[in-house]
C-alpha atoms as a PDB file:
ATOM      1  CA  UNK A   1     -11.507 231.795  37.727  1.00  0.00           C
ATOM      2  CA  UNK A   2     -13.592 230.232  34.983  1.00  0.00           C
ATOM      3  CA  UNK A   3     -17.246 231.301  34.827  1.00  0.00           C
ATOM      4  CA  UNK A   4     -19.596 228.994  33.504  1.00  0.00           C
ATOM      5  CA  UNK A   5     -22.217 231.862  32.680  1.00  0.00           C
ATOM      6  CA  UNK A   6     -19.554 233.819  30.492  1.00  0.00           C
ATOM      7  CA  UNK A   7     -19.006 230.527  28.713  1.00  0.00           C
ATOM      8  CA  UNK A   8     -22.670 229.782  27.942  1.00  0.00           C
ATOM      9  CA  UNK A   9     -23.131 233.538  26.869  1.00  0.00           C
ATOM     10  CA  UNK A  10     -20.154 233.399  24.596  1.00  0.00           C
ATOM     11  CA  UNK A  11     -21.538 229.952  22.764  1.00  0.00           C
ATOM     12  CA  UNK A  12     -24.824 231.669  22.489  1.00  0.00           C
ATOM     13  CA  UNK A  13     -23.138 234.565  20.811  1.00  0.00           C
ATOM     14  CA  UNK A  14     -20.968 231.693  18.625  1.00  0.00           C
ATOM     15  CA  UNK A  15     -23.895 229.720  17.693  1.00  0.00           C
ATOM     16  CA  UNK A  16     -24.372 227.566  15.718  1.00  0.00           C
ATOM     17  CA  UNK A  17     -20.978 225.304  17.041  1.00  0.00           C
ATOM     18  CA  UNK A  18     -18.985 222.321  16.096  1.00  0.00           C
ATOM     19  CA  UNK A  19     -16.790 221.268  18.751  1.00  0.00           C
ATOM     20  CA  UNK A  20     -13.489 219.543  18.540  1.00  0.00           C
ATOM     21  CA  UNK A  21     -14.758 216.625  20.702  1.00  0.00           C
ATOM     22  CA  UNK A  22     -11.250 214.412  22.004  1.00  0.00           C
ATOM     23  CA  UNK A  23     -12.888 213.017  25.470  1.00  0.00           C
ATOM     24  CA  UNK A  24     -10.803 215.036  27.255  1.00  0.00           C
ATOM     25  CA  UNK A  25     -11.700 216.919  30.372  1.00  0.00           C
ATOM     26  CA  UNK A  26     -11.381 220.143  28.284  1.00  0.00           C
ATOM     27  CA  UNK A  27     -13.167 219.341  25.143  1.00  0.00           C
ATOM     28  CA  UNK A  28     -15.904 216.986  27.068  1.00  0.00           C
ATOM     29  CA  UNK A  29     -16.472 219.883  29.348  1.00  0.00           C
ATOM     30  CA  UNK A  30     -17.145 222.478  26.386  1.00  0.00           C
ATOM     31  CA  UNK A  31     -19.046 219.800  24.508  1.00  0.00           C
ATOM     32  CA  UNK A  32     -21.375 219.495  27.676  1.00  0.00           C
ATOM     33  CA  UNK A  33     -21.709 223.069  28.005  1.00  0.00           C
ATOM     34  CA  UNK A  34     -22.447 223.786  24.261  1.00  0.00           C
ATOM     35  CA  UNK A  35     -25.179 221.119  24.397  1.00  0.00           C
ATOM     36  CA  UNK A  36     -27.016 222.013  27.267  1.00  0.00           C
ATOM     37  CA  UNK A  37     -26.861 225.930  26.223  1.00  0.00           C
ATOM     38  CA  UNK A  38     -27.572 225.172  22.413  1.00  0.00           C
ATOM     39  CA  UNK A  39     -29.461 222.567  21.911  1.00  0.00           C
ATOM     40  CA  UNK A  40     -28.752 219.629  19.445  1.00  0.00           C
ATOM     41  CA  UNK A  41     -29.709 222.178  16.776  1.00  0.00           C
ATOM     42  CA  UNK A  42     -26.887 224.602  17.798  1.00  0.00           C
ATOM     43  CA  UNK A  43     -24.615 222.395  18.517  1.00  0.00           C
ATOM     44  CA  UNK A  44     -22.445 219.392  17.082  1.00  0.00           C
ATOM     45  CA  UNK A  45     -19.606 217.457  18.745  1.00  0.00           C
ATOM     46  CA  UNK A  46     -16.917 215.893  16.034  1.00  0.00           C
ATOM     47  CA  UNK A  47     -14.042 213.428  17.041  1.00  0.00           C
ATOM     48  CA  UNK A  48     -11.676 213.192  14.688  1.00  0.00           C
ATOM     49  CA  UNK A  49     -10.319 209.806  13.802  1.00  0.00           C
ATOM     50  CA  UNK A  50      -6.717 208.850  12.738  1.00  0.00           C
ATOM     51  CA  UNK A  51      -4.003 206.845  14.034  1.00  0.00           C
ATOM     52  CA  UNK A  52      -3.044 209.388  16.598  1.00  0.00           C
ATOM     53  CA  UNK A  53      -6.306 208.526  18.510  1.00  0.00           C
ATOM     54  CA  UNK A  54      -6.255 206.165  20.416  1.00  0.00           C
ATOM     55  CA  UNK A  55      -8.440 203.327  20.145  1.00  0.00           C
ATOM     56  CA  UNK A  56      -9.857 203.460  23.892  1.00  0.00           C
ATOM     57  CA  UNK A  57     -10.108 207.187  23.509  1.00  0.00           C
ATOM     58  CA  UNK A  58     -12.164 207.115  20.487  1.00  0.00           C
ATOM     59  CA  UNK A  59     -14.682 203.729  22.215  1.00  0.00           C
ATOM     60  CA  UNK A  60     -14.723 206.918  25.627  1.00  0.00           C
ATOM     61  CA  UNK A  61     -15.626 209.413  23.050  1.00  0.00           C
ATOM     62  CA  UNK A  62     -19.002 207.184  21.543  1.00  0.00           C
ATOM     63  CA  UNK A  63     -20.100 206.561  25.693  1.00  0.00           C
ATOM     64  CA  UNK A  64     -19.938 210.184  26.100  1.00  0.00           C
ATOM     65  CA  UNK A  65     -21.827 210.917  23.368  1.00  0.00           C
ATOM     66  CA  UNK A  66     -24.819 208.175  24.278  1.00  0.00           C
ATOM     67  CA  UNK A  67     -24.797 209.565  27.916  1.00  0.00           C
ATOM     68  CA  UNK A  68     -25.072 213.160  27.663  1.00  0.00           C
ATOM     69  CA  UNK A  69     -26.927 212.513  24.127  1.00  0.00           C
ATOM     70  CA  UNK A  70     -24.688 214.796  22.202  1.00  0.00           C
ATOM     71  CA  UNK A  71     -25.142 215.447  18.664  1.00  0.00           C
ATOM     72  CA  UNK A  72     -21.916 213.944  17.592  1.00  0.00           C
ATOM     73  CA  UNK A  73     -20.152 212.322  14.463  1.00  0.00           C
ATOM     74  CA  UNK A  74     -16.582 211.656  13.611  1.00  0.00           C
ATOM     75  CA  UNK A  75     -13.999 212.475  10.611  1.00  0.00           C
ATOM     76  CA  UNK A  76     -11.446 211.149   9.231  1.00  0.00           C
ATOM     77  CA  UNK A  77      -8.312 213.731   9.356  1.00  0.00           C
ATOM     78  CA  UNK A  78      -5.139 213.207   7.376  1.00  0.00           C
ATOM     79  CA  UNK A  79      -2.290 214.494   9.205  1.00  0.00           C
ATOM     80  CA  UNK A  80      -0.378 211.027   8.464  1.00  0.00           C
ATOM     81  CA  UNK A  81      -0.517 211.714   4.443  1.00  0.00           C
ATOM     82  CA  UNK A  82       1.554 215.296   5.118  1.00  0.00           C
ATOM     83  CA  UNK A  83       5.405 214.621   4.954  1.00  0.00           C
ATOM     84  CA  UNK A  84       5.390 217.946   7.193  1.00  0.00           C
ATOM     85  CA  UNK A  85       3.664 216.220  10.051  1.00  0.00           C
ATOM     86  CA  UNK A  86       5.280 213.060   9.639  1.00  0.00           C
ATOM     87  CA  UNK A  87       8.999 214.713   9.504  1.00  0.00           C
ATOM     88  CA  UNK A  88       7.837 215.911  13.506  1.00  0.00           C
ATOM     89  CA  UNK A  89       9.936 218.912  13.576  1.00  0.00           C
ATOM     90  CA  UNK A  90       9.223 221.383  16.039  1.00  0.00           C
ATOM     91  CA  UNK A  91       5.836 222.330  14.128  1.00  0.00           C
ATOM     92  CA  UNK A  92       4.035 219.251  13.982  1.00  0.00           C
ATOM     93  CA  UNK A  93       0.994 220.142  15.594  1.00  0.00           C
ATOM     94  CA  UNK A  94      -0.053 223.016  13.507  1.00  0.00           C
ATOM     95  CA  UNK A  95      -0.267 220.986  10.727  1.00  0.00           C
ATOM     96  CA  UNK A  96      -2.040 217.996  12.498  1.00  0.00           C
ATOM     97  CA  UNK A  97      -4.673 221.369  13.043  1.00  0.00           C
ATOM     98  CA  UNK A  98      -4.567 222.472   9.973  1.00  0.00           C
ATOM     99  CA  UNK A  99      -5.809 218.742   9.242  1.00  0.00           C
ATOM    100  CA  UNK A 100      -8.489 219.126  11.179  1.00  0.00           C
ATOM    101  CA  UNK A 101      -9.793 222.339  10.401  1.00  0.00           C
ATOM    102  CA  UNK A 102      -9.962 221.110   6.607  1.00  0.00           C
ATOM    103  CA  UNK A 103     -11.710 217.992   7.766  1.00  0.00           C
ATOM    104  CA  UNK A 104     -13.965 220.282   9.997  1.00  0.00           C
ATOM    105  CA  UNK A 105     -14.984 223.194   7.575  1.00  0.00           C
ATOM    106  CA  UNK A 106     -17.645 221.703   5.357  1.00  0.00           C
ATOM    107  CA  UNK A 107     -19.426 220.302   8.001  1.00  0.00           C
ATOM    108  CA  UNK A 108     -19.887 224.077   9.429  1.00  0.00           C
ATOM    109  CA  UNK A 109     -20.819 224.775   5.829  1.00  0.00           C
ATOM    110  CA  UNK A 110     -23.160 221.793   5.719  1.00  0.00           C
ATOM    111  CA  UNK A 111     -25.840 223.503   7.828  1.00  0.00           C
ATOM    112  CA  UNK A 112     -28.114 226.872   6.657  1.00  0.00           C
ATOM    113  CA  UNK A 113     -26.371 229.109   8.875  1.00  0.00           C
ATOM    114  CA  UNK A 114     -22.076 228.628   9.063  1.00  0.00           C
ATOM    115  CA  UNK A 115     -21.056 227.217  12.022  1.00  0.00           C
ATOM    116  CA  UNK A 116     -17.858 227.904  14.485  1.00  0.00           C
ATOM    117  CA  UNK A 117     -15.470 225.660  14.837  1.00  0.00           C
ATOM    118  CA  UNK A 118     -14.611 225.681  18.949  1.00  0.00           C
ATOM    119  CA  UNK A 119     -11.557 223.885  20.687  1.00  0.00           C
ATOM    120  CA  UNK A 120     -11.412 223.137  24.246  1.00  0.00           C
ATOM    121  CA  UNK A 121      -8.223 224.922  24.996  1.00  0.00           C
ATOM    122  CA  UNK A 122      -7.362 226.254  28.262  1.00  0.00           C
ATOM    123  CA  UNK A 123      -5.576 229.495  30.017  1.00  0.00           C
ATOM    124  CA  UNK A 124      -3.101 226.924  31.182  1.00  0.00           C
ATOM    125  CA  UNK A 125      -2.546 225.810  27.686  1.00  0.00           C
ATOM    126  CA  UNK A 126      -1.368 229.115  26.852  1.00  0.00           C
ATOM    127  CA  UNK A 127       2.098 229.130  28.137  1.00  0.00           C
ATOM    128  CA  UNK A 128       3.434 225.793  26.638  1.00  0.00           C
ATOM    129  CA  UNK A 129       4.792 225.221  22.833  1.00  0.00           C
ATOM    130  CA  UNK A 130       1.352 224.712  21.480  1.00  0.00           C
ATOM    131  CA  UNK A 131       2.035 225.743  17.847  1.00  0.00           C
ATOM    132  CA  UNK A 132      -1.336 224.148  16.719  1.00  0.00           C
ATOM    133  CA  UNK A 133      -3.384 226.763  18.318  1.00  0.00           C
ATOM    134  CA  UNK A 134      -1.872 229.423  16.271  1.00  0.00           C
ATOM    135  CA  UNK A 135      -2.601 226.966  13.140  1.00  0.00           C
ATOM    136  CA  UNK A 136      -6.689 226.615  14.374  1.00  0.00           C
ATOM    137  CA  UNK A 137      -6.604 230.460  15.466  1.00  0.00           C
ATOM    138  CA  UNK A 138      -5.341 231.347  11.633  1.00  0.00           C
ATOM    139  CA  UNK A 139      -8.409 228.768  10.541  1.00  0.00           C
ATOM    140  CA  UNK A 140     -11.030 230.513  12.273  1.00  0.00           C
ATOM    141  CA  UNK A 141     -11.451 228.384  15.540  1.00  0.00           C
ATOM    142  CA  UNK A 142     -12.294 229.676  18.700  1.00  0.00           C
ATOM    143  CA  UNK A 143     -11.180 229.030  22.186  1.00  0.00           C
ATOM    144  CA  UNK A 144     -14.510 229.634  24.335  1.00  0.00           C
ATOM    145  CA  UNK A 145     -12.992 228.256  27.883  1.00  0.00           C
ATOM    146  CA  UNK A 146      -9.897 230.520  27.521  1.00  0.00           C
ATOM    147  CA  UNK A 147     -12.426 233.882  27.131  1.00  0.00           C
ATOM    148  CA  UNK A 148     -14.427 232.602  29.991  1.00  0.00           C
ATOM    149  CA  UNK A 149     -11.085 232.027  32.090  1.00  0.00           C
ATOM    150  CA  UNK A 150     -11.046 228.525  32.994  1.00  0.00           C
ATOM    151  CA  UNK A 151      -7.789 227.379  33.438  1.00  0.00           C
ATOM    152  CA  UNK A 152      -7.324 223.267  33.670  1.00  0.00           C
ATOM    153  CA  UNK A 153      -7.885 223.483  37.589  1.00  0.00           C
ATOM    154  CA  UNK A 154     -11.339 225.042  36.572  1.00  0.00           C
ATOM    155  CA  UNK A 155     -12.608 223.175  34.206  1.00  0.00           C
ATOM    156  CA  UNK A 156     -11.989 219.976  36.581  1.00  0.00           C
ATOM    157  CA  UNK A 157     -13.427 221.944  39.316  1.00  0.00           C
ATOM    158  CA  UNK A 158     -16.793 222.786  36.471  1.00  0.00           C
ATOM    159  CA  UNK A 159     -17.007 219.365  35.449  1.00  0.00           C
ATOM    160  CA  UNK A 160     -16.923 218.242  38.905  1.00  0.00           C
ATOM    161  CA  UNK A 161     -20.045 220.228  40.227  1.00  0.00           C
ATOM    162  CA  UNK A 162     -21.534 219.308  37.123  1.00  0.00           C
ATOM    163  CA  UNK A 163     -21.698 215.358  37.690  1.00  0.00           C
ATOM    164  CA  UNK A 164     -19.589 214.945  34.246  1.00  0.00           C
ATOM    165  CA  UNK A 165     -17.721 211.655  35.198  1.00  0.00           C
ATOM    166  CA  UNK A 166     -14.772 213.406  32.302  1.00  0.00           C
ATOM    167  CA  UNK A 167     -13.840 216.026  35.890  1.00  0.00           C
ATOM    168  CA  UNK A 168     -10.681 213.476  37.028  1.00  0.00           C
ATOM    169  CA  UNK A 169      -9.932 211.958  33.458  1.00  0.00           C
ATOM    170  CA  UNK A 170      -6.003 211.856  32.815  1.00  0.00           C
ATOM    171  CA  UNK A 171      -4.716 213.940  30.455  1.00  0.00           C
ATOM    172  CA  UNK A 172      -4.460 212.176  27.328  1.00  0.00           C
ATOM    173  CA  UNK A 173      -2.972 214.180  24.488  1.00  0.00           C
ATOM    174  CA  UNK A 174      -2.529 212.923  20.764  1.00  0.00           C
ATOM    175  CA  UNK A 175       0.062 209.444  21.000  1.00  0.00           C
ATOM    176  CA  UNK A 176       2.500 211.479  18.789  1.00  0.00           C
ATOM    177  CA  UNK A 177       3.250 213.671  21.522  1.00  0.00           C
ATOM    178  CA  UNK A 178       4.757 210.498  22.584  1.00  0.00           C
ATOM    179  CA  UNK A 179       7.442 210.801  19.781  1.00  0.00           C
ATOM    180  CA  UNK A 180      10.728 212.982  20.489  1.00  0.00           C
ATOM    181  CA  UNK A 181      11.108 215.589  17.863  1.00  0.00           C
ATOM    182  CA  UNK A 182      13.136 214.640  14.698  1.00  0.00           C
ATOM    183  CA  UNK A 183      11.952 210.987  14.941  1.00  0.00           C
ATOM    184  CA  UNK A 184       8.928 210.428  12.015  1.00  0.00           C
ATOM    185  CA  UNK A 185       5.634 210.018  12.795  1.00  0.00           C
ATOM    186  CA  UNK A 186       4.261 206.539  11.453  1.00  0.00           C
ATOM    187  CA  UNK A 187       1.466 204.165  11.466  1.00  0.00           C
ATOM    188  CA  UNK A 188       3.599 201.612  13.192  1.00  0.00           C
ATOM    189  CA  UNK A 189       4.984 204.124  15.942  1.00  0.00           C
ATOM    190  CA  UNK A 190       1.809 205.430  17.149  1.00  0.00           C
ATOM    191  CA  UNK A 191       0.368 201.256  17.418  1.00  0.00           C
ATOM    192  CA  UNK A 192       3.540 200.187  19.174  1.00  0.00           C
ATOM    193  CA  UNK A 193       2.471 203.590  21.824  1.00  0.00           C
ATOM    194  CA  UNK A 194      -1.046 202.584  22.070  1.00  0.00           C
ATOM    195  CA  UNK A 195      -0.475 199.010  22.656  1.00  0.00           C
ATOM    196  CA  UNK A 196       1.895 199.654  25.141  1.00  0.00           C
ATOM    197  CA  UNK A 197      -0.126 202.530  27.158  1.00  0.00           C
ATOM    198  CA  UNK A 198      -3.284 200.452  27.023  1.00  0.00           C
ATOM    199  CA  UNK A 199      -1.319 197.056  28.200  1.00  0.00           C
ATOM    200  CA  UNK A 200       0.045 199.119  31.325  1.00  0.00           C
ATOM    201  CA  UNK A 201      -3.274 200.634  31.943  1.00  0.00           C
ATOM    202  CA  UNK A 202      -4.749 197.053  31.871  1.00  0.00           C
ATOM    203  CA  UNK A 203      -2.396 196.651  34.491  1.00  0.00           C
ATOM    204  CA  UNK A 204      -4.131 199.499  36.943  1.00  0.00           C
ATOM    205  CA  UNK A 205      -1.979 202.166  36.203  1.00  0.00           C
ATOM    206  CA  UNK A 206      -3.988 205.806  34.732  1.00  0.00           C
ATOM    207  CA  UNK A 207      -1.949 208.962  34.691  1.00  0.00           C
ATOM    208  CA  UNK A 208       0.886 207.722  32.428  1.00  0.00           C
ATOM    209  CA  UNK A 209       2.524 208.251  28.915  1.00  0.00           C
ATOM    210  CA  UNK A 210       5.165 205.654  27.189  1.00  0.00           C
ATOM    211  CA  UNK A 211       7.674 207.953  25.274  1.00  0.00           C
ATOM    212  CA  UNK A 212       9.110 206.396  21.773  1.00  0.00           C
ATOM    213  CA  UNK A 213      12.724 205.861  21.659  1.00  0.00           C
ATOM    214  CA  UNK A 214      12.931 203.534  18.607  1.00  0.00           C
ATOM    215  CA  UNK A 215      13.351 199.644  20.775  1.00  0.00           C
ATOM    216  CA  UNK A 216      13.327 202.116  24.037  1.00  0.00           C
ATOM    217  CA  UNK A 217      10.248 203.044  25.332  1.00  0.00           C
ATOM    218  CA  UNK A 218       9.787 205.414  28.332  1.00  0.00           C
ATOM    219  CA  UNK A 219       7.528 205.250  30.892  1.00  0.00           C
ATOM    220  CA  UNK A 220       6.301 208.454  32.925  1.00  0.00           C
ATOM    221  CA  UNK A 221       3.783 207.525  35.831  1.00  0.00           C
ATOM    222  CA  UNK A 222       2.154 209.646  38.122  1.00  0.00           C
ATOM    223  CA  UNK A 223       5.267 209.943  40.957  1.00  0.00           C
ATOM    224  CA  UNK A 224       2.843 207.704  43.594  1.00  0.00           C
ATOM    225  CA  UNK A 225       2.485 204.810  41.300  1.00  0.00           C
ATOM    226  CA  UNK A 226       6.687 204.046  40.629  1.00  0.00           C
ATOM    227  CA  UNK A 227       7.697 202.224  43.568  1.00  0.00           C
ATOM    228  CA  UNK A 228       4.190 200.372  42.635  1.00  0.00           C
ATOM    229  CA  UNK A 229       5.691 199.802  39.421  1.00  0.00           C
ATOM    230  CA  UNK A 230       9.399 198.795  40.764  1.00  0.00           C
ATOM    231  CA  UNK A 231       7.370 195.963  42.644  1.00  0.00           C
ATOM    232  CA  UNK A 232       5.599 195.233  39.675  1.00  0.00           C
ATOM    233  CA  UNK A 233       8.174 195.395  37.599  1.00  0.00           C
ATOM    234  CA  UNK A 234       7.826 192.198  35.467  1.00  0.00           C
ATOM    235  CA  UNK A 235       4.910 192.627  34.889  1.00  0.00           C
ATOM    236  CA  UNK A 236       5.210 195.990  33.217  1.00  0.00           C
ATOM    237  CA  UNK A 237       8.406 195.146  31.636  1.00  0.00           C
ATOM    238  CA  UNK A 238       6.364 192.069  29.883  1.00  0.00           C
ATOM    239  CA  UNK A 239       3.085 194.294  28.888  1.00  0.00           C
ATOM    240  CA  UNK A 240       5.684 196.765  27.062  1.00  0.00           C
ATOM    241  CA  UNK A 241       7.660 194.327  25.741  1.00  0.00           C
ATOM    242  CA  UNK A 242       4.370 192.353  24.146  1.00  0.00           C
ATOM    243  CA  UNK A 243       3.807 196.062  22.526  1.00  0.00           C
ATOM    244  CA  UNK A 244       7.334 195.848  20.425  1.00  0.00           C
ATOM    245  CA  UNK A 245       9.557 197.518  22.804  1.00  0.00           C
ATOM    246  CA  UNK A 246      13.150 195.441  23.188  1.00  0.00           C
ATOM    247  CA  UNK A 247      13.811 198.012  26.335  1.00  0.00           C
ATOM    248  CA  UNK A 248      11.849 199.033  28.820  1.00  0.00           C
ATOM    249  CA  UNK A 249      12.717 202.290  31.754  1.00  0.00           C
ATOM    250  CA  UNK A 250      11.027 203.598  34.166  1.00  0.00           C
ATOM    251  CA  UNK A 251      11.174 208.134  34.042  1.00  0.00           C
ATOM    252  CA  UNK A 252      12.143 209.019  38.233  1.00  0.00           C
ATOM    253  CA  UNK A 253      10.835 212.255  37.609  1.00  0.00           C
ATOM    254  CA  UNK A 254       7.454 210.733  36.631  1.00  0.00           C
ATOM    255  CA  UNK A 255       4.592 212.040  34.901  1.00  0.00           C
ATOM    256  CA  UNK A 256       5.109 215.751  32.918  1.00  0.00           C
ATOM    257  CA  UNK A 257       2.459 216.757  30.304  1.00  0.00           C
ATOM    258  CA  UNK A 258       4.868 217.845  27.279  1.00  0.00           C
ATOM    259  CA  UNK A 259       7.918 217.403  28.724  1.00  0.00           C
ATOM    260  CA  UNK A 260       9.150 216.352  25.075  1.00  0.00           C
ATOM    261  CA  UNK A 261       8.872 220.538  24.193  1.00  0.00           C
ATOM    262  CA  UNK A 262      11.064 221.351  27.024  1.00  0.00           C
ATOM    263  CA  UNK A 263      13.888 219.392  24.758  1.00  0.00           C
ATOM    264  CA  UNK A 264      12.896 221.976  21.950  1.00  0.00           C
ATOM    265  CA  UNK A 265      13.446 224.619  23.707  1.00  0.00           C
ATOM    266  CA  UNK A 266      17.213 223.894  24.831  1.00  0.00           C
ATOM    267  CA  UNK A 267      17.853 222.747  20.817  1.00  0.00           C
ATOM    268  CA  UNK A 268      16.607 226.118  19.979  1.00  0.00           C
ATOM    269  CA  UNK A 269      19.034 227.768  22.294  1.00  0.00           C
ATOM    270  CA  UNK A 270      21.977 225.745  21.125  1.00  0.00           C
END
């Protein structure tokens, strides 16, 4: 079970921080938690900003910041401008880290004493293709919430007690997770995914992703929204369509957070 007093102790020993602040439940937990431990002197929350954020992810990420008056900026990361990212083989997301640790180091260097760079990575996290962590691991970053033990349950279940509004937030990864391995990773792919996800979220629905298939797009709900969505189905069928999508279906098995790996792993037993 996580323990919120082995987490503060462990930032105290990693002080000064920078955390990798996406709005997430995991990251908005361990900025909250570095905050109140450190101070606004120890520690710094940093969003970084490229097409694979989504817009209403980034506007969540300022509110945060102005509630819990966080010491927070955001950087510009460059995953788009390496051909080894965009390709989207099997490794993409240790080089969208590696982007991110570059764009993160020299503000750790900017203050008098050398800051840790700390991502909000869970137990849970652990035991899925999550090649990225290796990447940040290599780069120096540290995983505070997976030495205190919190596992996803557990940091809901923190947040929660804690009054942080972030405690029943959907998961919402980076929109190329959205994008089947072996398709590229553009600009224009990653809009058409955000247009479409916000459209059907304007529409009421919350726990959801729209997976790219070129002019097919995808959608996984939470399993008690798709007979809401089968009633509804015009009007979800015209919000993805008004995204760029020519076809639009509806995933029975409903809402799996990176199901796209598990299609990895049977092409690397083939």
């Amino acid at each position: 079970m996580g323990d919120l007093v082995a987490l503060r102790s462990h930032l105290v020993e990693l002080a000064p921080v920078v955390v990798a602040f996406s709005g997430g439940a995991d990251s908005a937990l361990l900025a909250w938690v570095a905050h109140d431990t450190l101070g606004p002197g120890g520690a710094r929350a940093v969003t970084a900003v490229s097409p694979s954020l989504a817009p209403a992810e980034l506007d969540d990420c300022a509110a945060l910041a102005r509630e819990w008056a966080l010491c927070w900026s955001t950087v510009e990361t460059d995953e788009l401008d390496r051909p080894e990212y965009v390709a989207n083989a099997g490794d993409r997301c240790a080089h969208c880290k590696s982007a991110l640790m570059d764009a993160l180091v020299p503000i750790t260097s900017a203050a008098t004493e050398r800051a840790t760079v700390v991502l909000g990575v869970n137990v849970d996290d652990l035991g899925d293709h999550r090649p990225g962590q290796a990447a940040a691991a290599a780069l120096g970053a540290v995983f505070p919430l997976v030495a205190a033990g919190f596992t996803k349950a557990d940091v809901r279940a923190a947040s929660r007690r804690l009054g942080l509004r972030t405690w029943d937030k959907p998961a919402a990864a980076c929109l190329a997770s959205r994008v089947p391995y072996g398709t590229p990773v553009t600009i224009g792919v990653l809009d058409r995914v955000a247009r479409a996800e916000a459209a059907l979220r304007s529409l009421g629905f919350g726990q959801l992703r729209v997976r790219h298939y070129g002019d097919v797009a995808r959608i996984e709900l939470d399993p008690d929204d798709l007979a809401i969505a089968v009633a509804r189905r015009a009007e979800v069928v015209d919000a993805v369509r008004t995204a760029g999508y020519r076809w639009v279906t509806l995933d029975l098995e409903g809402f799996r957070s990176g199901n796209l790996n598990a299609a990895l792993t049977r092409l690397e037993h083939t």
